[in-house]
PDB file of N, CA and C in Angstrom:
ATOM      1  N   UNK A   1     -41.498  15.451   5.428  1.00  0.00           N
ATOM      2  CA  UNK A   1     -41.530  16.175   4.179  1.00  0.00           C
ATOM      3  C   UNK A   1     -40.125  16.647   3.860  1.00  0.00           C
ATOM      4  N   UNK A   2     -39.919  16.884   2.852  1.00  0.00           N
ATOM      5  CA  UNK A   2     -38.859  17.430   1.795  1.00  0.00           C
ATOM      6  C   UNK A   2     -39.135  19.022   1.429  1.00  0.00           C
ATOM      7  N   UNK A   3     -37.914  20.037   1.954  1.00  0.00           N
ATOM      8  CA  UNK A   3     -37.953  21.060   1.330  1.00  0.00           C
ATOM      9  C   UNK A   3     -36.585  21.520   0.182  1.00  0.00           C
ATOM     10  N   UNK A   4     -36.593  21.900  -0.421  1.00  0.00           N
ATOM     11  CA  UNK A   4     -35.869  22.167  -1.637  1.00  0.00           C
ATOM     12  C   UNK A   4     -35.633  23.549  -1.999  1.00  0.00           C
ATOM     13  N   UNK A   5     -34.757  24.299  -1.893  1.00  0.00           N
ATOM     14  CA  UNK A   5     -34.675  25.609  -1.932  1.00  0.00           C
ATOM     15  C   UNK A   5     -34.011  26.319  -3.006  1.00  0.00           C
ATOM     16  N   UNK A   6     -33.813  27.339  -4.057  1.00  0.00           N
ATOM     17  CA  UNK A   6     -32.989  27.670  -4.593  1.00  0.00           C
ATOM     18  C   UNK A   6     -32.840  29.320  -4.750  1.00  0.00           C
ATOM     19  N   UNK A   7     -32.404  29.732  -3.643  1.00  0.00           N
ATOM     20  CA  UNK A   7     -32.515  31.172  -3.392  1.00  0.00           C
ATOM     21  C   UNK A   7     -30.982  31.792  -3.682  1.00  0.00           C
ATOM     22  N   UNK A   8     -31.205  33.129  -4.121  1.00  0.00           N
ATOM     23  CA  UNK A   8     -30.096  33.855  -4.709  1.00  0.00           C
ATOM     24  C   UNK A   8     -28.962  34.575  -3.970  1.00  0.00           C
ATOM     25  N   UNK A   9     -29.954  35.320  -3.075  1.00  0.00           N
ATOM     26  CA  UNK A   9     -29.212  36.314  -1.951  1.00  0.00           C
ATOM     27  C   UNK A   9     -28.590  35.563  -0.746  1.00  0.00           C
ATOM     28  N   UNK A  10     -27.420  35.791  -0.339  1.00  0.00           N
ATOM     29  CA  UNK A  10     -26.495  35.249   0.510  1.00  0.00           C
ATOM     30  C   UNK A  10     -27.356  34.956   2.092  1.00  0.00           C
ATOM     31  N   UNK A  11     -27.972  36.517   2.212  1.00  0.00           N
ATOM     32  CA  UNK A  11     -28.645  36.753   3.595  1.00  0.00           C
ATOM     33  C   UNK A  11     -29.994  35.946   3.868  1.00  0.00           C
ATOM     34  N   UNK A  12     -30.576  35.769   2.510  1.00  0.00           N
ATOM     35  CA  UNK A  12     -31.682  35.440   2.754  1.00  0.00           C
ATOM     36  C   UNK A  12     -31.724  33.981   2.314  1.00  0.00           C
ATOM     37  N   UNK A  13     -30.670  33.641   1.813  1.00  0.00           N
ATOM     38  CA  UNK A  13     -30.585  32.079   2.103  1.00  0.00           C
ATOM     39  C   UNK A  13     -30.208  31.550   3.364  1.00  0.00           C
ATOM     40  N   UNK A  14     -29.580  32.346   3.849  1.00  0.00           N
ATOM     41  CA  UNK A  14     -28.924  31.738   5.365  1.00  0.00           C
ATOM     42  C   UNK A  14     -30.105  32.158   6.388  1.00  0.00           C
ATOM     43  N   UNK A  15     -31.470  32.829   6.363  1.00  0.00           N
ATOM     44  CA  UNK A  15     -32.696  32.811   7.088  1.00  0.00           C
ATOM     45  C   UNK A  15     -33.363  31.883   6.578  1.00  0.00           C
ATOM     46  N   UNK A  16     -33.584  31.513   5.648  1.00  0.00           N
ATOM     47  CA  UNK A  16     -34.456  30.226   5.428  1.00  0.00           C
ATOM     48  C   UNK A  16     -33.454  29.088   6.380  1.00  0.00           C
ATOM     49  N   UNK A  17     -32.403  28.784   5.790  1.00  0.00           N
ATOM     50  CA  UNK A  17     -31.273  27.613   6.353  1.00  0.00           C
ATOM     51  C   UNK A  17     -31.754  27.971   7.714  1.00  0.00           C
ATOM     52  N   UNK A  18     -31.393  28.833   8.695  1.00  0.00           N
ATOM     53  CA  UNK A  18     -31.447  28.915   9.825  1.00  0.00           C
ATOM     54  C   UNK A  18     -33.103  28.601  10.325  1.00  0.00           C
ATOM     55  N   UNK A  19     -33.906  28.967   9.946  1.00  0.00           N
ATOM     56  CA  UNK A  19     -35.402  29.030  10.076  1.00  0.00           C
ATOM     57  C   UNK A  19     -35.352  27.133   9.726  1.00  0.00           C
ATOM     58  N   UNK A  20     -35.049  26.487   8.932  1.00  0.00           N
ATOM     59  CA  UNK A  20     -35.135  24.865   8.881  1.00  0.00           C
ATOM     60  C   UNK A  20     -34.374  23.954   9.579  1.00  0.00           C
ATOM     61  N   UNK A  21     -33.536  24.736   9.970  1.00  0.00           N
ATOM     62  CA  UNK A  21     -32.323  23.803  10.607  1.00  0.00           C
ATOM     63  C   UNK A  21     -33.080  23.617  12.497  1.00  0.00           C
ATOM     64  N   UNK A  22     -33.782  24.491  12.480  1.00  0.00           N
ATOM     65  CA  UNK A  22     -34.439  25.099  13.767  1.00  0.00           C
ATOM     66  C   UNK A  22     -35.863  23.445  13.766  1.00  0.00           C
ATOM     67  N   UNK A  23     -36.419  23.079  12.618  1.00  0.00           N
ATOM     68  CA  UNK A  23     -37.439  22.356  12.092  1.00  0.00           C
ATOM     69  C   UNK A  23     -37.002  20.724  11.739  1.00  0.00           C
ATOM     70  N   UNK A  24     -35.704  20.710  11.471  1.00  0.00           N
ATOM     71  CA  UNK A  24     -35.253  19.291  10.399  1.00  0.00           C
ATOM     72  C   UNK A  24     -33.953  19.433  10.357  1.00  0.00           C
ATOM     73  N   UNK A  25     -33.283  18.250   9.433  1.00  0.00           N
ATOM     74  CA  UNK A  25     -32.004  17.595   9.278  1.00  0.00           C
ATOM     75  C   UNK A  25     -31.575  18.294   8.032  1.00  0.00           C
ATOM     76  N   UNK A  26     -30.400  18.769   7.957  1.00  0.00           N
ATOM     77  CA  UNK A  26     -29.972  19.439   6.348  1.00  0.00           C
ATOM     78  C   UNK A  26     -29.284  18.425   6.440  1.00  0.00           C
ATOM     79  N   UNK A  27     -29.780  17.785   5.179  1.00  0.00           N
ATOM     80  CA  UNK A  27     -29.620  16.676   4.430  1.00  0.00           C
ATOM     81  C   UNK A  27     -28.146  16.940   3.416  1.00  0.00           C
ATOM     82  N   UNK A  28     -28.600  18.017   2.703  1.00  0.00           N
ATOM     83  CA  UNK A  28     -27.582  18.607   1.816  1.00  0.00           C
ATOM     84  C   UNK A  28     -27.252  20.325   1.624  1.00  0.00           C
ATOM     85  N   UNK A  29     -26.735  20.752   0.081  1.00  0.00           N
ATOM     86  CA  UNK A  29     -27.023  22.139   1.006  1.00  0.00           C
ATOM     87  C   UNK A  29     -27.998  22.961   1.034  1.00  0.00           C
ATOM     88  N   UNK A  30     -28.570  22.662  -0.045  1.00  0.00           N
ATOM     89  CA  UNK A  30     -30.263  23.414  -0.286  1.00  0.00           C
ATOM     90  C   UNK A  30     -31.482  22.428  -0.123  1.00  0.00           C
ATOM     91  N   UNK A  31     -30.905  21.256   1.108  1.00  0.00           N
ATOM     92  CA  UNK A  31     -32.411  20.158   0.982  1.00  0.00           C
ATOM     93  C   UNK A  31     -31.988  19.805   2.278  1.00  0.00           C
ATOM     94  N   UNK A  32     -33.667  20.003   3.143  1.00  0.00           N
ATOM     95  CA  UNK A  32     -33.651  19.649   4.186  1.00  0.00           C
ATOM     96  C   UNK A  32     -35.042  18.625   4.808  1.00  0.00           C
ATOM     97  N   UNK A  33     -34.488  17.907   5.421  1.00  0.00           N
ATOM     98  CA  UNK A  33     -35.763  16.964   5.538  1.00  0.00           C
ATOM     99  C   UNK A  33     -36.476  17.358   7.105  1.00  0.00           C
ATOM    100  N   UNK A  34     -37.608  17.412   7.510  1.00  0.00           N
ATOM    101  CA  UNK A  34     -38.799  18.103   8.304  1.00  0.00           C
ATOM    102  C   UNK A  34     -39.955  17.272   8.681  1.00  0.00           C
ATOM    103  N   UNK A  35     -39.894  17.077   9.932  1.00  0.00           N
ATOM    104  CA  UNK A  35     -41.007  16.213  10.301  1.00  0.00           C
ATOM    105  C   UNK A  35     -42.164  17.004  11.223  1.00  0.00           C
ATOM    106  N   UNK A  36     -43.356  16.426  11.249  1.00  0.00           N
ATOM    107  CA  UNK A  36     -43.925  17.186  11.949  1.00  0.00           C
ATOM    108  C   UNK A  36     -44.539  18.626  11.733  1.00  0.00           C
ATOM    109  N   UNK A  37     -44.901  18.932  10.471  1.00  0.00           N
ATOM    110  CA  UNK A  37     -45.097  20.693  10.430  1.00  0.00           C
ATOM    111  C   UNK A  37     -46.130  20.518   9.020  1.00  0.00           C
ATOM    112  N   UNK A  38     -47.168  21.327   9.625  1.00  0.00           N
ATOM    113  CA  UNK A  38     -47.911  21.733   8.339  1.00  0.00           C
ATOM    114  C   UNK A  38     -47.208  22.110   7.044  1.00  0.00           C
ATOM    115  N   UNK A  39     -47.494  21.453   5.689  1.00  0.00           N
ATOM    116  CA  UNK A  39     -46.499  22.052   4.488  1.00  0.00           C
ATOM    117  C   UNK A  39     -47.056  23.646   4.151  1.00  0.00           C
ATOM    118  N   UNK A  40     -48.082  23.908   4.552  1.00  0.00           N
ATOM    119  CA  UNK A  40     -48.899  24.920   4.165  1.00  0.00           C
ATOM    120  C   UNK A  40     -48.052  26.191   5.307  1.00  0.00           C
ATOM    121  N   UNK A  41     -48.183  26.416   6.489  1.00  0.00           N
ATOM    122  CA  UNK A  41     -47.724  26.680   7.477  1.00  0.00           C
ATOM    123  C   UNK A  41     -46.161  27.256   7.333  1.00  0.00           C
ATOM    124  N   UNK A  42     -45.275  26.054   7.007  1.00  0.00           N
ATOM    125  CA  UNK A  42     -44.091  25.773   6.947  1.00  0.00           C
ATOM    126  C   UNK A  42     -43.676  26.803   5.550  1.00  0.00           C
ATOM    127  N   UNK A  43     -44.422  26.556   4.450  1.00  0.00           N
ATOM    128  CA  UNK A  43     -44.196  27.090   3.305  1.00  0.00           C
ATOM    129  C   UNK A  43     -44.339  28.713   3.551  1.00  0.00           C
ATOM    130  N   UNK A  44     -45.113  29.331   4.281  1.00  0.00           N
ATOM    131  CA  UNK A  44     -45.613  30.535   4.446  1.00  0.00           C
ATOM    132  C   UNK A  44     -44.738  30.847   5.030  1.00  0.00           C
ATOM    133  N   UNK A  45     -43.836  30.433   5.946  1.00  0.00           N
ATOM    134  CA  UNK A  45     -42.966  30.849   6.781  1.00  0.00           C
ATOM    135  C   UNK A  45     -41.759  31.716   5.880  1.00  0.00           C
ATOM    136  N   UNK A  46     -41.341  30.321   5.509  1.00  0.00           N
ATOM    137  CA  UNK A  46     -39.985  30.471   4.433  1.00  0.00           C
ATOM    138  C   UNK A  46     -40.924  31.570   3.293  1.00  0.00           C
ATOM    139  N   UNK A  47     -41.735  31.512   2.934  1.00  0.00           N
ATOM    140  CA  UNK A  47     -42.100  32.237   1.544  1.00  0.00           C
ATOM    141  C   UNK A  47     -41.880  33.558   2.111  1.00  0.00           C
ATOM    142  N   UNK A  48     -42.151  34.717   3.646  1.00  0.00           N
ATOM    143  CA  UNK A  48     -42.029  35.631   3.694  1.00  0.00           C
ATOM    144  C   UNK A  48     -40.414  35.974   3.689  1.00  0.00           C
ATOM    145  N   UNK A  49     -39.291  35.275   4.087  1.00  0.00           N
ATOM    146  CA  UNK A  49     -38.259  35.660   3.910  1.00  0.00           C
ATOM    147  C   UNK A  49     -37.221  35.034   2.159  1.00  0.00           C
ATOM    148  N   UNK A  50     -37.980  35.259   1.387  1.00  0.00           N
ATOM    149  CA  UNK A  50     -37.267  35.304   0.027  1.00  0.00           C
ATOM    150  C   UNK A  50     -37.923  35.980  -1.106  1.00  0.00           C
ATOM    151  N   UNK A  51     -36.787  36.316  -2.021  1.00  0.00           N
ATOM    152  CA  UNK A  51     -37.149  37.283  -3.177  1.00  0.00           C
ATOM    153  C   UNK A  51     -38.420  36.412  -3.760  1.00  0.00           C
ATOM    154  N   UNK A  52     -38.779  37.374  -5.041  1.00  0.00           N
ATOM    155  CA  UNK A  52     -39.562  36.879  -5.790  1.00  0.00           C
ATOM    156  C   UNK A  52     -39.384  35.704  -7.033  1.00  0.00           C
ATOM    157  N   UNK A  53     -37.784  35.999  -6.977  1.00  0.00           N
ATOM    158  CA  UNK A  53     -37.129  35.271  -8.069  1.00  0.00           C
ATOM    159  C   UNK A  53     -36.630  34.121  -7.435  1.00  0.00           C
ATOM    160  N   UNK A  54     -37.039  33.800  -6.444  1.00  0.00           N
ATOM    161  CA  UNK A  54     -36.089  32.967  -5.547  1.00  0.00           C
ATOM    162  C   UNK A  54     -37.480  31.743  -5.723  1.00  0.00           C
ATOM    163  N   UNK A  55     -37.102  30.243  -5.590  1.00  0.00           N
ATOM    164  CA  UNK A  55     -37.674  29.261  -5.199  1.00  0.00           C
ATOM    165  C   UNK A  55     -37.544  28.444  -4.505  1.00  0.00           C
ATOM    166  N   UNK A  56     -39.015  27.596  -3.520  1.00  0.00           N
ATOM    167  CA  UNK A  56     -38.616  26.946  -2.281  1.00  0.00           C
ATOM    168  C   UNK A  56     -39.676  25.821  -3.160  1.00  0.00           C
ATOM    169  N   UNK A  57     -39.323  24.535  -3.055  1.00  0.00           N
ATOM    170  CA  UNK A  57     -40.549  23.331  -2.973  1.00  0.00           C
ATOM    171  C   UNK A  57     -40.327  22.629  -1.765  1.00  0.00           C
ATOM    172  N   UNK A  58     -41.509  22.214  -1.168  1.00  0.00           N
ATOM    173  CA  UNK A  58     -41.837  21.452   0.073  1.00  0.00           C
ATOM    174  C   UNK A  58     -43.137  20.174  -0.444  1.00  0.00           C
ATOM    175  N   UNK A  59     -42.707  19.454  -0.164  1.00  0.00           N
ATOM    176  CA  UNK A  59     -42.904  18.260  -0.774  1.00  0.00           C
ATOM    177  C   UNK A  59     -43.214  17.057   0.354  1.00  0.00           C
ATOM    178  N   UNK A  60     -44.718  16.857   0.621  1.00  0.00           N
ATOM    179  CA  UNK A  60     -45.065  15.913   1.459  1.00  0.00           C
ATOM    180  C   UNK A  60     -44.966  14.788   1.223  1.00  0.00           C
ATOM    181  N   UNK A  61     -44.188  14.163   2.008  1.00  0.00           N
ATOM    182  CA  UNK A  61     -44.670  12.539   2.189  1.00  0.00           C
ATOM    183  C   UNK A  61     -45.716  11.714   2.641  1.00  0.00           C
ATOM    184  N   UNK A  62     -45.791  11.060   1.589  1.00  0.00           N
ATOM    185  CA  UNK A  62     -47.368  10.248   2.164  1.00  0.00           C
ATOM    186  C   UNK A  62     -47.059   8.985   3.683  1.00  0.00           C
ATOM    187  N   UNK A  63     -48.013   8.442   3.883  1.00  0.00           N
ATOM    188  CA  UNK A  63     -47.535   7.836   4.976  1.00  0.00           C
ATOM    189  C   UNK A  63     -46.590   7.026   5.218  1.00  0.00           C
ATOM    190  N   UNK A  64     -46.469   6.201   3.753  1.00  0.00           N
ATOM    191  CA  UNK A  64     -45.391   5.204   3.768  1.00  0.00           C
ATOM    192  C   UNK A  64     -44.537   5.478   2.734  1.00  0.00           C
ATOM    193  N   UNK A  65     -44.231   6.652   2.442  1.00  0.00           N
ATOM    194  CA  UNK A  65     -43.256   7.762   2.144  1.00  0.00           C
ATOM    195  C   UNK A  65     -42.106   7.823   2.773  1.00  0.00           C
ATOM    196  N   UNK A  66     -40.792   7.392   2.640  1.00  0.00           N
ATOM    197  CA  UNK A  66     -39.918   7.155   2.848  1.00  0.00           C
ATOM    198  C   UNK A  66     -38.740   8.185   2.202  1.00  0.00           C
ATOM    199  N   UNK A  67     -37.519   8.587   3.003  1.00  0.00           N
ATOM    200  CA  UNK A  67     -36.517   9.147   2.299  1.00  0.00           C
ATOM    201  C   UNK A  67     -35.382   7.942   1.857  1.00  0.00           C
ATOM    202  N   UNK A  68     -35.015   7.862   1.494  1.00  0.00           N
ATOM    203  CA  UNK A  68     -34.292   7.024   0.984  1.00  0.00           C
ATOM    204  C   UNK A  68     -32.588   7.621   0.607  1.00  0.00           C
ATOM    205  N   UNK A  69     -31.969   7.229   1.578  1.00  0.00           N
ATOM    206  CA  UNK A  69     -30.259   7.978   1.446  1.00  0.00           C
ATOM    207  C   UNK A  69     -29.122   6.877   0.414  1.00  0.00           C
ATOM    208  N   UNK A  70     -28.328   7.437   0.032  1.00  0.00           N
ATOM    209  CA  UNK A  70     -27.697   6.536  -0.610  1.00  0.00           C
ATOM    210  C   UNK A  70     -26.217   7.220  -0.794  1.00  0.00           C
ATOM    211  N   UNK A  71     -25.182   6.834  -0.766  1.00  0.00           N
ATOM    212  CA  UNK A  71     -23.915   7.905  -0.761  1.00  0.00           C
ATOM    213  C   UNK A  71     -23.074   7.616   0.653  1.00  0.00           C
ATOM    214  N   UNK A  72     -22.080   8.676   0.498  1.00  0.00           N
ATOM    215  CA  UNK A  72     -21.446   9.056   1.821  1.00  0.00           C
ATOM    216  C   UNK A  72     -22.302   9.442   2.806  1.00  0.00           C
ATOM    217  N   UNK A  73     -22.287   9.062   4.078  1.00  0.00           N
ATOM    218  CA  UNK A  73     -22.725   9.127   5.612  1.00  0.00           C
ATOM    219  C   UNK A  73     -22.616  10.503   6.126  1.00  0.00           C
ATOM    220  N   UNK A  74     -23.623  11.059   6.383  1.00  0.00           N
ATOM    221  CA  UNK A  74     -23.290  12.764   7.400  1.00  0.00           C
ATOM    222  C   UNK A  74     -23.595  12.135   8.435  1.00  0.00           C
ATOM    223  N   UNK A  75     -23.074  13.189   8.873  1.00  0.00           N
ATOM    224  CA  UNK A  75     -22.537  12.651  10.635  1.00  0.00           C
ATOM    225  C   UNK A  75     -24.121  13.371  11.447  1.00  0.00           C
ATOM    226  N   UNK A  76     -24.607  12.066  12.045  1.00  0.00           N
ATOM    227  CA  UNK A  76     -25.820  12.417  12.625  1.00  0.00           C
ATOM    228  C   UNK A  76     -26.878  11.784  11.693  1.00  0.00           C
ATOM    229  N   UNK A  77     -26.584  10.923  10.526  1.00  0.00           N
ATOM    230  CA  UNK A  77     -27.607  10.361   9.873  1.00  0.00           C
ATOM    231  C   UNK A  77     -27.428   9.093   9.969  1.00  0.00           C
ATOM    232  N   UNK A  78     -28.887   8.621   9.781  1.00  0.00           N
ATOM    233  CA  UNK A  78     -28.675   6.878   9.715  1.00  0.00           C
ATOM    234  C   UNK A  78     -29.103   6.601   8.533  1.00  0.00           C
ATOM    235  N   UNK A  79     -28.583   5.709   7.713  1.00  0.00           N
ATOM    236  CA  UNK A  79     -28.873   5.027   6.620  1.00  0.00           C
ATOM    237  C   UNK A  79     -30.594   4.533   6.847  1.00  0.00           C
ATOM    238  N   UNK A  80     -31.436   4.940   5.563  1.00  0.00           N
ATOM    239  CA  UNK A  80     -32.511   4.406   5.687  1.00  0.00           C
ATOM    240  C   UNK A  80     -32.735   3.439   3.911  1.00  0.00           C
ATOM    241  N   UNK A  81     -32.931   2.402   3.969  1.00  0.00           N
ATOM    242  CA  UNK A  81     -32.921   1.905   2.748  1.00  0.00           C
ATOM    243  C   UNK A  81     -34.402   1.112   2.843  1.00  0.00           C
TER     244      UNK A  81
END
């Protein structure tokens, strides 16, 4: 799955980041990819540490749901096409 974040506060973006980075690959800087974890679960987690004004989407992949990279290489990723 795909989470997507767009939170305001400095502190409480860097507890979600830290809380996913713990779960998945930061892909970019507010998108991290997560294998393995209830979206329901996962979402509840992150939802207690951010404002009200703040937004997270988590976004399941179906089985043959694929991420698909395209761009410059981060170090620790493999090209999936």
């Amino acid at each position: 799955m795909v989470v997507c974040y767009d939170i305001t506060d400095n502190r409480n973006r860097f507890k979600v980041m830290k809380n996913l980075k713990s779960k998945g690959f930061h892909a970019q800087l507010s998108f991290f990819e997560v294998e393995a974890e209830d979206p329901k679960v996962l979402a509840g987690r992150v939802r207690d540490l951010i404002d009200r004004a703040d937004r997270i989407a988590v976004v399941r992949l179906s089985g043959r749901g694929r991420i698909r990279r395209v761009g410059s290489l981060f170090e620790g990723m493999e090209w999936v096409l």
